[in-house]
N, C-alpha and C. Protein backbone atom coordinates (compact mmCIF):
# COMPACT_ATOMS: atom_id res chain seq x y z
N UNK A 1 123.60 50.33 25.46
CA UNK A 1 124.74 50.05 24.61
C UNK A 1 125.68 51.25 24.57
N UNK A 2 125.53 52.77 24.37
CA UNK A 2 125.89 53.73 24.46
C UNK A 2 126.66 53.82 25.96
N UNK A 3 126.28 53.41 26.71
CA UNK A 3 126.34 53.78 28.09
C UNK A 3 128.49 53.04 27.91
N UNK A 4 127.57 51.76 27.92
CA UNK A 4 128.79 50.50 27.92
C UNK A 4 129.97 51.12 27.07
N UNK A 5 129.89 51.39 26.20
CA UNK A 5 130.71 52.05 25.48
C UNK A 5 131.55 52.99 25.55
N UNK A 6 130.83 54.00 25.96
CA UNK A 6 131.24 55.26 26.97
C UNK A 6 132.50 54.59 27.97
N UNK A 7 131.89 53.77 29.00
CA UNK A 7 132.91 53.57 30.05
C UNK A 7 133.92 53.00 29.47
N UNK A 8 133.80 51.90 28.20
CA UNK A 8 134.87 51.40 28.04
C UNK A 8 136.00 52.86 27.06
N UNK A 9 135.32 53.29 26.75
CA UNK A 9 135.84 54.69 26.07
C UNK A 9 136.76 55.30 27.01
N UNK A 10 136.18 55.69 28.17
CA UNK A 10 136.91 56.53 29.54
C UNK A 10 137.86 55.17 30.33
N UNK A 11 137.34 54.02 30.10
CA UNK A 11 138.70 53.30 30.78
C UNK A 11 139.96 53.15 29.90
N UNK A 12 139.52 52.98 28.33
CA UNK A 12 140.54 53.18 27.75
C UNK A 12 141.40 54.65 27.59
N UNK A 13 140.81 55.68 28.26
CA UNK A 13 141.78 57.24 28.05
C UNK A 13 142.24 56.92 28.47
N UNK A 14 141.37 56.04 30.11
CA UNK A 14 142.51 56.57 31.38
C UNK A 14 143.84 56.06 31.68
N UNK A 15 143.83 53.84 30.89
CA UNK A 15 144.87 53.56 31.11
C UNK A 15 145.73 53.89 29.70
N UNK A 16 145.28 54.32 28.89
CA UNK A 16 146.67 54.82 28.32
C UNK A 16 146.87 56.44 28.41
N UNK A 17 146.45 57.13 29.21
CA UNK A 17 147.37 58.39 30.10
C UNK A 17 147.72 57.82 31.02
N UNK A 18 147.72 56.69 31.91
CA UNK A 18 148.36 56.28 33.01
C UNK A 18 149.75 55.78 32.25
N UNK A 19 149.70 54.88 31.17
CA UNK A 19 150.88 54.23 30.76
C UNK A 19 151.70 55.26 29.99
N UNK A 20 151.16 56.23 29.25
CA UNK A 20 151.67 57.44 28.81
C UNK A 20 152.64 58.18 30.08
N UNK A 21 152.14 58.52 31.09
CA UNK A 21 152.68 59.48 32.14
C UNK A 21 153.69 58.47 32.50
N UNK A 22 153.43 57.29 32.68
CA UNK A 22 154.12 55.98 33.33
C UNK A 22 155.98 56.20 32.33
N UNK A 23 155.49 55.88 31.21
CA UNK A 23 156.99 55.91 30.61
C UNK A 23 157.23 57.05 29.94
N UNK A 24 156.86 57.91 30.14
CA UNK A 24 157.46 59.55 29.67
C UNK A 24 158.52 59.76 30.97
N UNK A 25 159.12 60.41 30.29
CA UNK A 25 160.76 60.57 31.00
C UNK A 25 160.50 62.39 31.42
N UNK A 26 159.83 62.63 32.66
CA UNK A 26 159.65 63.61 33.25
C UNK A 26 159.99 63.38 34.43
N UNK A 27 159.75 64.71 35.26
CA UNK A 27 160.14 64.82 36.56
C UNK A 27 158.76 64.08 36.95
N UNK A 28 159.35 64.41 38.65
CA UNK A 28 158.02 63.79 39.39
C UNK A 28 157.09 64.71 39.10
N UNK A 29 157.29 66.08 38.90
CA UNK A 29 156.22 67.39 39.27
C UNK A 29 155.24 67.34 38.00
N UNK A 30 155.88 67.44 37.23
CA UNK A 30 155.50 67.30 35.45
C UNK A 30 154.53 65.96 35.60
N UNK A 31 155.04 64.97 36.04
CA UNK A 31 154.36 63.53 36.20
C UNK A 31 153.10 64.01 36.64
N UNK A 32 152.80 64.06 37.64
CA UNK A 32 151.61 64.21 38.38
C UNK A 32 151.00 65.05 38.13
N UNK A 33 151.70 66.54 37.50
CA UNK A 33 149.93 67.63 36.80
C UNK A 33 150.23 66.96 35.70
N UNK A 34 150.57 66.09 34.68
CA UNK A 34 150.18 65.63 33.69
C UNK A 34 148.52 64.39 33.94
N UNK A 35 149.11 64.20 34.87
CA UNK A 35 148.28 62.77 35.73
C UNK A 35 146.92 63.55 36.40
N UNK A 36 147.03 64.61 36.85
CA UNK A 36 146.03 65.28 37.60
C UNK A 36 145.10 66.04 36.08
N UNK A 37 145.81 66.32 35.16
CA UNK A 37 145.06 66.89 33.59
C UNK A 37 144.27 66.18 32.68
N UNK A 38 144.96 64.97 33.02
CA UNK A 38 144.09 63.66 32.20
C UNK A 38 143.25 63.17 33.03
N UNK A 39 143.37 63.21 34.34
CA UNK A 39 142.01 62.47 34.94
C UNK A 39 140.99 64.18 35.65
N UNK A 40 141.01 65.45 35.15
CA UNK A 40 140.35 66.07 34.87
C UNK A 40 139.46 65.97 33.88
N UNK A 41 140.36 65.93 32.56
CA UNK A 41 139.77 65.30 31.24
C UNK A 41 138.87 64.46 31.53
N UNK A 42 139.21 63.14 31.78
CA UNK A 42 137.96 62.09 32.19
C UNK A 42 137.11 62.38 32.89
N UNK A 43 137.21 63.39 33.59
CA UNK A 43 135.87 63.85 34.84
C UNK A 43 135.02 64.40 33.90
N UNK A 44 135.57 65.72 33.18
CA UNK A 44 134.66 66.47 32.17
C UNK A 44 133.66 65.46 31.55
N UNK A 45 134.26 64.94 30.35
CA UNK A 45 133.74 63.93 29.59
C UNK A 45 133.01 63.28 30.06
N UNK A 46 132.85 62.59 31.45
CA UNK A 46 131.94 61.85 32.07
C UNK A 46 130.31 62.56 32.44
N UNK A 47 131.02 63.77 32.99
CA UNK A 47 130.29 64.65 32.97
C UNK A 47 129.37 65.10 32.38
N UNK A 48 129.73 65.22 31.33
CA UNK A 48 129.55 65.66 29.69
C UNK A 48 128.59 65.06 29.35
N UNK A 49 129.05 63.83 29.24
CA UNK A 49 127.93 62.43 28.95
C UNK A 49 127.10 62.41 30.10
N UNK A 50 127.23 62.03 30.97
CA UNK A 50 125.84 61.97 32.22
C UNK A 50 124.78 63.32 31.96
N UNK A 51 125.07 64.50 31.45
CA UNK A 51 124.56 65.22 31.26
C UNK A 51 123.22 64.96 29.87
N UNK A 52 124.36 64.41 29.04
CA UNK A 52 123.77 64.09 27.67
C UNK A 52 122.21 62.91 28.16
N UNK A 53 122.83 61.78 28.69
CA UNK A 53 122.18 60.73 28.50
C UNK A 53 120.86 61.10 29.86
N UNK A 54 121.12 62.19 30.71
CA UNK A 54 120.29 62.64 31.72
C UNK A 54 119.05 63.86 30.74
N UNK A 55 119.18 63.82 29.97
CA UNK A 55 118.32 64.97 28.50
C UNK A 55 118.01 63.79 28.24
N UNK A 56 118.62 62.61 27.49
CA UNK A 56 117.73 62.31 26.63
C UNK A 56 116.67 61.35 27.68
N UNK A 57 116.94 60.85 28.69
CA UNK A 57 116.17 60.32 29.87
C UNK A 57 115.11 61.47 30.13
N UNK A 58 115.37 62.34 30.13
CA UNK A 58 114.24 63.32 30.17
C UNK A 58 113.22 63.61 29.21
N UNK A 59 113.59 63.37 28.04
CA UNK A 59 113.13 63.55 26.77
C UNK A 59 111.70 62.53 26.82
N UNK A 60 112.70 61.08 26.99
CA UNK A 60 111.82 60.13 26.84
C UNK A 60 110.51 59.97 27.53
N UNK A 61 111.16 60.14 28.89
CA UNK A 61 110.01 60.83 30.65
C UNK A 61 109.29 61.39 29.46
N UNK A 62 109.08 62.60 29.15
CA UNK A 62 108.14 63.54 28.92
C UNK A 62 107.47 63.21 27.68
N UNK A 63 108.09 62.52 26.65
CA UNK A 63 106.80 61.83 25.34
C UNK A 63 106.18 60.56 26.39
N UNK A 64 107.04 59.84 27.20
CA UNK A 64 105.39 59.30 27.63
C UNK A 64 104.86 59.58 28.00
N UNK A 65 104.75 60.12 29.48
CA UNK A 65 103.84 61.01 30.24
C UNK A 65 102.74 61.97 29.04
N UNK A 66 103.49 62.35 28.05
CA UNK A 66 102.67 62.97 27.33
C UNK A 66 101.77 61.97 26.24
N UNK A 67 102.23 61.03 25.68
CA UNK A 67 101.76 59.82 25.16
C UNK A 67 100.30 59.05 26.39
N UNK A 68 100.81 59.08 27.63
CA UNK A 68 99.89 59.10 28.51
C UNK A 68 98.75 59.30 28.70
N UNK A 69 98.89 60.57 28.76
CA UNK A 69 97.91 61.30 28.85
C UNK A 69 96.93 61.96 27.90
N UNK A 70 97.36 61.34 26.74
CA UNK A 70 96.38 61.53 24.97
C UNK A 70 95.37 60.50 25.01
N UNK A 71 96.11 59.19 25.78
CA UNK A 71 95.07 57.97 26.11
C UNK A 71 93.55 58.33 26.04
């Protein structure tokens, strides 16, 4: 459920910095490192999270294995 959420979280940054950059009244240059900053942003964050949910996947691994082996 977390997971699902997440993506819909990062699809919603991304299309409203796309529609953001879209009707902001900048140059082309401004356009595109604005466009290249926000889908940095989304990399981090993804990141961020795969990191998170890769701990607690680990977490879990290791109380069973350890639950396991009390058997």
């Amino acid at each position: 459920m977390r997971t699902s959420s997440f993506f819909a979280l990062l699809t919603g940054l991304a299309a409203g910095a796309v529609l953001g950059v879209l009707f902001a009244p900048e140059s082309g240059e401004k356009c595109r490192k604005r466009i290249k900053r926000a889908a940095e942003d989304c990399l981090d964050a993804a990141k961020e999270k795969a990191e998170e949910i890769a701990s607690e996947i680990e977490a879990e691994v290791k109380k069973a294995t350890s639950a396991k082996e009390n058997e």
